[in-house]
Protein backbone atom coordinates (compact mmCIF):
# COMPACT_ATOMS: atom_id res chain seq x y z
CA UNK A 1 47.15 13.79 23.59
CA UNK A 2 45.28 10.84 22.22
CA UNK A 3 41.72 10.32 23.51
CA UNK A 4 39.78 6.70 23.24
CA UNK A 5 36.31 7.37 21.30
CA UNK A 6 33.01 6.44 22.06
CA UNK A 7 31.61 4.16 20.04
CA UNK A 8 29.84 5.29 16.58
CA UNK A 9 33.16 7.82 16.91
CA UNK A 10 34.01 8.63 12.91
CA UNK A 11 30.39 7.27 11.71
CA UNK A 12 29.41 9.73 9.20
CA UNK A 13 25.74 9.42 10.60
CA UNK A 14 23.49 7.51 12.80
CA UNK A 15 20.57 5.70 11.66
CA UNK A 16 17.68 6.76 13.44
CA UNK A 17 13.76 5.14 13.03
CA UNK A 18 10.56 7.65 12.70
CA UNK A 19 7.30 7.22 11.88
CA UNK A 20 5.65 9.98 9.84
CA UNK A 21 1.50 9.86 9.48
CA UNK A 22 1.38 9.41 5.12
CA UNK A 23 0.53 13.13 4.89
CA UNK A 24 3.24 14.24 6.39
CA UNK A 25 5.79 12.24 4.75
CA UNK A 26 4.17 12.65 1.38
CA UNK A 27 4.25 16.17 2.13
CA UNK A 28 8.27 15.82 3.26
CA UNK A 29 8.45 13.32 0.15
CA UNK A 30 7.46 16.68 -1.90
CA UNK A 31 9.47 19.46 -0.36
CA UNK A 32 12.49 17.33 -0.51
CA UNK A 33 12.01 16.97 -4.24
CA UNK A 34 12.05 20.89 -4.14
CA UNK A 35 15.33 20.49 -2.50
CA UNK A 36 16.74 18.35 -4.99
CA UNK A 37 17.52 15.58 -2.16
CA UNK A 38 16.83 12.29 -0.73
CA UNK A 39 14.21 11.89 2.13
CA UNK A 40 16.73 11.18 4.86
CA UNK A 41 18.76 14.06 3.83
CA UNK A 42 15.74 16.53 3.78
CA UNK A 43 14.74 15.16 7.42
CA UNK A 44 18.25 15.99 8.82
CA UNK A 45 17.87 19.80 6.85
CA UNK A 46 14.98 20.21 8.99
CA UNK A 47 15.69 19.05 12.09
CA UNK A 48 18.97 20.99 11.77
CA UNK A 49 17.37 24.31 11.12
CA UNK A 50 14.44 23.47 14.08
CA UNK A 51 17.56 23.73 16.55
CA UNK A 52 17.50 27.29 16.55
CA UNK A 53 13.53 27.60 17.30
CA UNK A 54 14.40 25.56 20.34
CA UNK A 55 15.30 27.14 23.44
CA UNK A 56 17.53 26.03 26.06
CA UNK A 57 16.92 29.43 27.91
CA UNK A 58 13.72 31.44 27.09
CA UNK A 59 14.71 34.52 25.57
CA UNK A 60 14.29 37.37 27.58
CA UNK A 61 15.08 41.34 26.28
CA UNK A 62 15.27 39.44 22.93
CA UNK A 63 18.11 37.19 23.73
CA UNK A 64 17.96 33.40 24.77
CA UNK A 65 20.04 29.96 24.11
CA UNK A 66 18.80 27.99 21.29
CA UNK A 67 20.15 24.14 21.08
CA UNK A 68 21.97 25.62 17.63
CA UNK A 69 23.73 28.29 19.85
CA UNK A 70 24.33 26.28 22.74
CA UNK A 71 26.33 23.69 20.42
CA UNK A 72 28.20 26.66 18.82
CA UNK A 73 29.07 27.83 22.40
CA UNK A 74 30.54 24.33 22.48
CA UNK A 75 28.40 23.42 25.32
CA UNK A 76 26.91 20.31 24.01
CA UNK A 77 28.51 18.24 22.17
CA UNK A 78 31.62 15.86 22.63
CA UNK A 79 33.10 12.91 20.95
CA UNK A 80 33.49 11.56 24.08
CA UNK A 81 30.23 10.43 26.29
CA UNK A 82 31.92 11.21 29.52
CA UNK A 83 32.61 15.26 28.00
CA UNK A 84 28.77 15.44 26.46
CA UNK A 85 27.26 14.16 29.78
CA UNK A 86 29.59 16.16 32.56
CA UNK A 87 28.70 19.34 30.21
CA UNK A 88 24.84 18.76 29.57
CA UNK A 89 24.53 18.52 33.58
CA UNK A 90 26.96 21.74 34.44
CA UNK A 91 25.26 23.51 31.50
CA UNK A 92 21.35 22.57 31.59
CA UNK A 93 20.76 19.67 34.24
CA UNK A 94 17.14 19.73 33.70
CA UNK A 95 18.10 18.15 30.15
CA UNK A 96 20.02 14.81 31.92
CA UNK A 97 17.97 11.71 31.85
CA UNK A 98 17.31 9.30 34.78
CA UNK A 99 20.52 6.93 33.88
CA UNK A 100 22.75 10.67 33.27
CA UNK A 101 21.48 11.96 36.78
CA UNK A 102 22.27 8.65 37.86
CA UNK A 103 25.87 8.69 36.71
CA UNK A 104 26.17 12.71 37.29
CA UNK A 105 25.67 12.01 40.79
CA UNK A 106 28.29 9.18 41.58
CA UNK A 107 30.66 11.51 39.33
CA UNK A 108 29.72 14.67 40.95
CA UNK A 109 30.43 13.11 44.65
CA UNK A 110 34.08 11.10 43.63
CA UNK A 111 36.98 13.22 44.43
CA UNK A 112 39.75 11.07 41.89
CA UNK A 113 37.85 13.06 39.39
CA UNK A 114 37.92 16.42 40.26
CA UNK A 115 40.92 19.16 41.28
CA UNK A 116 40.54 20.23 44.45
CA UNK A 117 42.31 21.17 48.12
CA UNK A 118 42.34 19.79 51.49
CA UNK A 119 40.51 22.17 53.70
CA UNK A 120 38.43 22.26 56.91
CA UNK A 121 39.17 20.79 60.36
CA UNK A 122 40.18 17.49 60.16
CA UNK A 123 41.14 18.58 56.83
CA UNK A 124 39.18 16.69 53.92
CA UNK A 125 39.35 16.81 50.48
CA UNK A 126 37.06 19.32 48.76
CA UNK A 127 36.43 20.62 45.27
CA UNK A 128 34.10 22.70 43.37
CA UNK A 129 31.36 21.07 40.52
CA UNK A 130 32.99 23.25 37.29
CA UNK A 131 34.47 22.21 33.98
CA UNK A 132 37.82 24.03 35.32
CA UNK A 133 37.84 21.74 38.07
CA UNK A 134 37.46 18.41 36.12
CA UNK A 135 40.55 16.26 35.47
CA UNK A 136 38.73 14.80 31.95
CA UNK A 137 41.29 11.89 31.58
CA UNK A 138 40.60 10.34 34.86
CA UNK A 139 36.78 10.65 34.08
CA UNK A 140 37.37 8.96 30.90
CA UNK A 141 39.35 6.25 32.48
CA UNK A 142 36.57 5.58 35.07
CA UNK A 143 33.46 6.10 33.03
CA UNK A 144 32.18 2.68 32.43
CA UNK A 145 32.79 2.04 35.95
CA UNK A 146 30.65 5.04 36.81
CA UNK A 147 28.13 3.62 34.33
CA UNK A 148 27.86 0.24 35.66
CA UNK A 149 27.91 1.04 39.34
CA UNK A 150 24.94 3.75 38.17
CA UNK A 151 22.76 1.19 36.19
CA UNK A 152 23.31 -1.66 39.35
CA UNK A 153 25.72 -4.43 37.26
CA UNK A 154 28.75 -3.25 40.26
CA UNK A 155 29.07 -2.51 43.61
CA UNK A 156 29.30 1.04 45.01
CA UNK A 157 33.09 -0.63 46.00
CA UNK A 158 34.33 -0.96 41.65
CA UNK A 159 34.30 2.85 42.22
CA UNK A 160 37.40 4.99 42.07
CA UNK A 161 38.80 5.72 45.49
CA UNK A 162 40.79 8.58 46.86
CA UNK A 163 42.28 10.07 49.74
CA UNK A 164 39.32 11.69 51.82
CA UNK A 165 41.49 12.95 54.73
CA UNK A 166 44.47 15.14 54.62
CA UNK A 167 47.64 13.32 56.06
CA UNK A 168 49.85 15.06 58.75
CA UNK A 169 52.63 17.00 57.09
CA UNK A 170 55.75 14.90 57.48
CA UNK A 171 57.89 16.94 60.23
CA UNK A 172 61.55 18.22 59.44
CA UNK A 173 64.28 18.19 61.65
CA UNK A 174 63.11 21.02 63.80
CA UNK A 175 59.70 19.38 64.20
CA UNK A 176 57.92 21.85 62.04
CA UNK A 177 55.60 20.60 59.55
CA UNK A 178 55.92 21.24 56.05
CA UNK A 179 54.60 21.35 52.91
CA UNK A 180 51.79 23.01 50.95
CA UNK A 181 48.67 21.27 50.17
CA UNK A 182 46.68 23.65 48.24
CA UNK A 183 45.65 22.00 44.79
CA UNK A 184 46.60 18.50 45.41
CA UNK A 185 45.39 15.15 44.11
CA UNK A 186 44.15 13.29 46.48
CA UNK A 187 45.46 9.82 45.18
């Protein structure tokens, strides 16, 4: 199955701006040297091996979630903005920005997105808010409208729509209705 990428998709890095006090960077300046490597290169080394000293989850009994470990659990990152964001908010919400709560919620309430069921009385469509129950290409296909509805340039109505309400089974020639709706799409 070919997925669109985000943009930036097959950059070999990003170009990022910091400002380091002159000790500090003459200091970097120096221990990169040791390493036998540019600057930038020596930045990245660091940061890199910082993302285990992070933790996600305080460690507790001697055991936490570091960034590093999180990403290696495949938790974090995605090519695909949609993927990163939808995981970052089932995995460790407190992490989302403003704009990703923003879009989280308009995702987490749309039903074209997620597998679900009819259920209740009048039956309505229902789901549950986990990765198994996310149907990624649809998300993909209706991201930027989630994003633009979420930072104000659309209308709440340039959102997906789907069927809310079960429809009546169609009846047979007995006048029984049929038909299973357990795990349907509501579209």
């Amino acid at each position: 199955m070919k997925r669109d990428r985000a943009e930036g998709a097959g950059k070999k890095s990003e170009v990022v701006t910091v400002r380091l006090d002159p000790k500090l960077k003459y200091l970097a300046e120096l221990a990169a040297r040791k390493h036998r490597r540019p600057l930038s290169s020596y930045i990245e080394w660091a940061v890199e091996q910082s993302l285990s000293r992070v933790w996600l989850e305080e460690p507790f009994n001697d055991e936490g979630v570091s960034v590093a470990d999180a990403e290696r659990a495949r938790h974090l990152w995605d090519l695909d903005e949609p993927d990163r964001v939808v995981r970052l908010a089932l995995n460790y919400p407190d992490l989302l920005t403003h704009e990703e709560q923003l879009v989280w919620k308009l995702v987490r309430e749309n039903g074209v997105v997620w597998k679900g069921r009819f259920s209740g009385a009048p039956a309505e469509w229902t789901w549950e808010i986990k990765e198994g129950s996310m149907i990624w290409d649809r998300l993909r296909e209706h991201w930027p409208v989630f994003k633009a509805v979420a930072n104000g340039s659309q209308s709440t109505t340039a959102l997906p729509r789907w069927q809310r309400a079960a429809r009546p089974p169609p009846k047979t020639e007995a006048g029984v209705s049929g038909g299973d709706l357990d795990d349907e799409i509501p579209f």
